[in-house]
Protein backbone atom coordinates (compact mmCIF):
# COMPACT_ATOMS: atom_id res chain seq x y z
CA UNK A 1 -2.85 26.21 -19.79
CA UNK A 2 -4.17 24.97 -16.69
CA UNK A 3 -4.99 27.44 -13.85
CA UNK A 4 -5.13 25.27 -10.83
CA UNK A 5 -1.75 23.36 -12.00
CA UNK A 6 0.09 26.42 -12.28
CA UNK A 7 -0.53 27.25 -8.52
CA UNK A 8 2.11 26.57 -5.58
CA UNK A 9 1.18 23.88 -3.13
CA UNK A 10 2.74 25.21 0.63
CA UNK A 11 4.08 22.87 2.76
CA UNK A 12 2.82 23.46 6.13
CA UNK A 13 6.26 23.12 8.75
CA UNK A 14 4.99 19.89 10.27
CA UNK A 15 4.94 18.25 7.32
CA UNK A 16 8.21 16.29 5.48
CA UNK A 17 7.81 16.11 1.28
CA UNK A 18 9.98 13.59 -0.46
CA UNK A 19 9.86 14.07 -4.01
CA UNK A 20 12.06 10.35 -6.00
CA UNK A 21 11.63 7.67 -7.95
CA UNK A 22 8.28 8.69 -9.46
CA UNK A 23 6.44 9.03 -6.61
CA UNK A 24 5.80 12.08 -3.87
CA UNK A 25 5.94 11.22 -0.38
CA UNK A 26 4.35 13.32 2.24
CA UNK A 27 4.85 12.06 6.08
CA UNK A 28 3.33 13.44 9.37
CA UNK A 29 1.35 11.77 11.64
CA UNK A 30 0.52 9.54 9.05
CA UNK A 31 2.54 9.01 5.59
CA UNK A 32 0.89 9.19 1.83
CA UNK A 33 2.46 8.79 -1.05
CA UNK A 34 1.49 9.02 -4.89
CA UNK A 35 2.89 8.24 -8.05
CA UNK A 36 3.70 11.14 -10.69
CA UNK A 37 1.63 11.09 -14.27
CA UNK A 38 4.69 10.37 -16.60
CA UNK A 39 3.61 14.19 -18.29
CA UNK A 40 4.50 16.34 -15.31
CA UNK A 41 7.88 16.53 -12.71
CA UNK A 42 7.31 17.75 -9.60
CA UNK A 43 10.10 20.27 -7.71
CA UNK A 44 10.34 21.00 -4.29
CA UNK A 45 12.08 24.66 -3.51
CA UNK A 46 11.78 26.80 -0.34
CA UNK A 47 8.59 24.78 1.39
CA UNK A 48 6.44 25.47 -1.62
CA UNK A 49 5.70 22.08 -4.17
CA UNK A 50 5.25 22.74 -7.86
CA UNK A 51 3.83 21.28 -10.56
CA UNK A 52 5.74 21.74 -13.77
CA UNK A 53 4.72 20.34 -17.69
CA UNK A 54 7.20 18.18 -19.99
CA UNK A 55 5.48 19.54 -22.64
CA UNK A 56 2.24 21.89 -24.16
CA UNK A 57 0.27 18.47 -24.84
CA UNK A 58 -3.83 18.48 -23.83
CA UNK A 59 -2.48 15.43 -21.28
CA UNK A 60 0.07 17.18 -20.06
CA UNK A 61 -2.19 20.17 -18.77
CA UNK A 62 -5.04 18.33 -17.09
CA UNK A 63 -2.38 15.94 -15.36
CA UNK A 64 -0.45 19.44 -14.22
CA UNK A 65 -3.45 20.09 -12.23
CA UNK A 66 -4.51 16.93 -11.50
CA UNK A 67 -1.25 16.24 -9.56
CA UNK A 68 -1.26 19.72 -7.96
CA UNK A 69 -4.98 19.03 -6.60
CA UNK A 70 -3.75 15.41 -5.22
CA UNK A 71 -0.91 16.60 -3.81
CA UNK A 72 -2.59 19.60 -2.16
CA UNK A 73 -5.07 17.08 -0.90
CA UNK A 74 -2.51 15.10 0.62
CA UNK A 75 -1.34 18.46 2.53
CA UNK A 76 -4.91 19.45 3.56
CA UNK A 77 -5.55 15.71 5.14
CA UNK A 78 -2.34 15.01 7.33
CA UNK A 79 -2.93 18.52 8.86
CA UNK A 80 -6.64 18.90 9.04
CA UNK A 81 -8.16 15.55 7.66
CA UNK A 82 -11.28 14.63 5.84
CA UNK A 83 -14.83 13.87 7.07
CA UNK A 84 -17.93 12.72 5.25
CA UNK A 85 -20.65 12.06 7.86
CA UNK A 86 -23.41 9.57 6.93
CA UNK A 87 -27.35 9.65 8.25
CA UNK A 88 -29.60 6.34 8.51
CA UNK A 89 -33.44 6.58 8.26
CA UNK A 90 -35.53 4.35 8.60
CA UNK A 91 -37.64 2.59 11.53
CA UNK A 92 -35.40 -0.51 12.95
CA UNK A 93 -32.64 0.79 10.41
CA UNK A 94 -29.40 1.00 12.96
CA UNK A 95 -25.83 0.95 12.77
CA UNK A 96 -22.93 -0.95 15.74
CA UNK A 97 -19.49 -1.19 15.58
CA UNK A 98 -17.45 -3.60 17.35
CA UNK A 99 -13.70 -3.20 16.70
CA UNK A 100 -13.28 -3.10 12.96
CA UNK A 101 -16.66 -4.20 11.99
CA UNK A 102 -19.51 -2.27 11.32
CA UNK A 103 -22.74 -4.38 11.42
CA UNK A 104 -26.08 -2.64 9.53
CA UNK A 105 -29.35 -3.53 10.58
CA UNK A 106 -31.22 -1.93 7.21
CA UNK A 107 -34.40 -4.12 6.56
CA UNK A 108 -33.25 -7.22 5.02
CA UNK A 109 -33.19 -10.85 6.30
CA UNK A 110 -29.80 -10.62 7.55
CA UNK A 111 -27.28 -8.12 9.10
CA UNK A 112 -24.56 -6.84 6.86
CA UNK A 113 -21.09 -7.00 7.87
CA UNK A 114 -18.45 -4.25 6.84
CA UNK A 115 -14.49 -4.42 7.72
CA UNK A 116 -13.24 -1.02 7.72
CA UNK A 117 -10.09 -0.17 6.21
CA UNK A 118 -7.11 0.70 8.65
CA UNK A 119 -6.85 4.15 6.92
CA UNK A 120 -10.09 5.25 7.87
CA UNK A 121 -11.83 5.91 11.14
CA UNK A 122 -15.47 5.23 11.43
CA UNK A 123 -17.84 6.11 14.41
CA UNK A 124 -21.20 5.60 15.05
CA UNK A 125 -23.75 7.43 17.80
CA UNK A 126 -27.24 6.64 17.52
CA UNK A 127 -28.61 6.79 13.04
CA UNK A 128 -25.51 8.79 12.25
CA UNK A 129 -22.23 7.08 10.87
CA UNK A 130 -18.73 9.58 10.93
CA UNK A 131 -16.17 8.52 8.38
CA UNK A 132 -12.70 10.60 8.88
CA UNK A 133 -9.35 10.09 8.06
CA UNK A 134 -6.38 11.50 6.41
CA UNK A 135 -7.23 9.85 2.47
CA UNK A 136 -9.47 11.94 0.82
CA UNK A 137 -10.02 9.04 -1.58
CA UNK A 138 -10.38 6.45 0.95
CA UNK A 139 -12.73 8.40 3.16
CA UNK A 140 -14.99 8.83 0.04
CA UNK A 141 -14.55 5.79 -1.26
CA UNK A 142 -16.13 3.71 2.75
CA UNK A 143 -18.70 6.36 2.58
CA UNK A 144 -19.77 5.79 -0.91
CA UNK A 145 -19.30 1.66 -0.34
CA UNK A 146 -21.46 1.99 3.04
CA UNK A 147 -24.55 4.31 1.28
CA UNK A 148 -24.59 1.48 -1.01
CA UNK A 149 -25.79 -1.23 1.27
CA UNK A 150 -29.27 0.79 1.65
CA UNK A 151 -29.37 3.70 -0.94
CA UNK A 152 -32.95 6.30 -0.04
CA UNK A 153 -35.63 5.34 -1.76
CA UNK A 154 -37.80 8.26 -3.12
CA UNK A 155 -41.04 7.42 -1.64
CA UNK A 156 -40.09 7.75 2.13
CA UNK A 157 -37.11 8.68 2.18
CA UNK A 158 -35.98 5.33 3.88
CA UNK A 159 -32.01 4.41 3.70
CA UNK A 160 -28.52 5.18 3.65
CA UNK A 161 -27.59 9.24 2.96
CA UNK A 162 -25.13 11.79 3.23
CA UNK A 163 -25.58 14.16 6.14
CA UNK A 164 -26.12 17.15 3.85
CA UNK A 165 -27.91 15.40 0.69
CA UNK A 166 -31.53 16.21 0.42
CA UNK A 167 -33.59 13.63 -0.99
CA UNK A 168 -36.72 14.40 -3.21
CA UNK A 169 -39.99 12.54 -1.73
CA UNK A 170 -42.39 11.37 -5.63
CA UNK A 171 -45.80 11.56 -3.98
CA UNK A 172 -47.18 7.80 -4.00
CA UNK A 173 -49.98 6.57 -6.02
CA UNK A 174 -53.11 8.73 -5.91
CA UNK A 175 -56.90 6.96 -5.78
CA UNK A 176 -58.73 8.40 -8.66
């Protein structure tokens, strides 16, 4: 039986849940929506979502909690939203954003060119780049795509990381 399925999702007052046709709708400032696993319904009573099996299959339980942790995620980002900050290193490694685009400077022959997605919001000061938005998946998803222009290499530490990541330095070749 799944632990985390079997918990209530709240629904904070700001927030409007539409629960038809397969899919769960939450709207506030923004609007996300997500389609129900065909092993699990999904009721709406007294501002408080739950998730609810069809039947005692394996499936059944990890998409019970599966749902639950999407939809809570869905809650958590249109009233706080998500934010995955990113940290370039690197001599003449820099970041620039004009409009939509983000151009990276990161050591090869030519600039790379990045259109951001309209459901994310990405800023830049100085090496570090701050992803945020109300898609948990979609602000992962740029920050992962964006690391993987320049990844840090283990020798110096030179690239693309997350904020909090710590990188272990190999020690380079020793004369012997």
């Amino acid at each position: 039986m799944s632990r985390i399925g079997k918990l209530p999702v709240a629904i904070p007052q700001n927030l409007k849940v539409i629960v038809g046709d397969g899919t769960v709708s939450v709207e506030g400032k923004e609007k996300l929506s997500m389609k129900i696993p065909p092993y699990v319904t999904v009721d709406v009573k007294d501002n408080v979502i739950r998730v609810v099996r069809n039947d005692e299959s394996r499936a059944s339980n990890a998409m019970q909690g599966l749902t639950r942790n999407l939809i809570n995620n869905m809650m958590i980002g249109l009233t706080d939203g998500f934010k995955k900050e990113l940290t370039i290193v690197g001599v003449g490694y820099r970041a620039a954003l004009a409009g939509s685009k983000l151009t990276l400077s990161l050591g090869y022959s030519h600039p790379i060119e990045f259109e951001v997605p309209k459901s994310v919001k990405v800023t830049v000061k100085d090496a570090n780049i701050t992803i945020e938005g109300a898609d948990k998946q979609a602000v992962g998803e740029v920050a992962a795509i964006i690391r993987r222009f320049r990844k840090p290499e283990p020798y110096k530490g030179k690239g693309i990381r997350y904020s909090d990541e710590k990188i272990t330095l190999k020690e380079g070749k020793s004369v012997g």
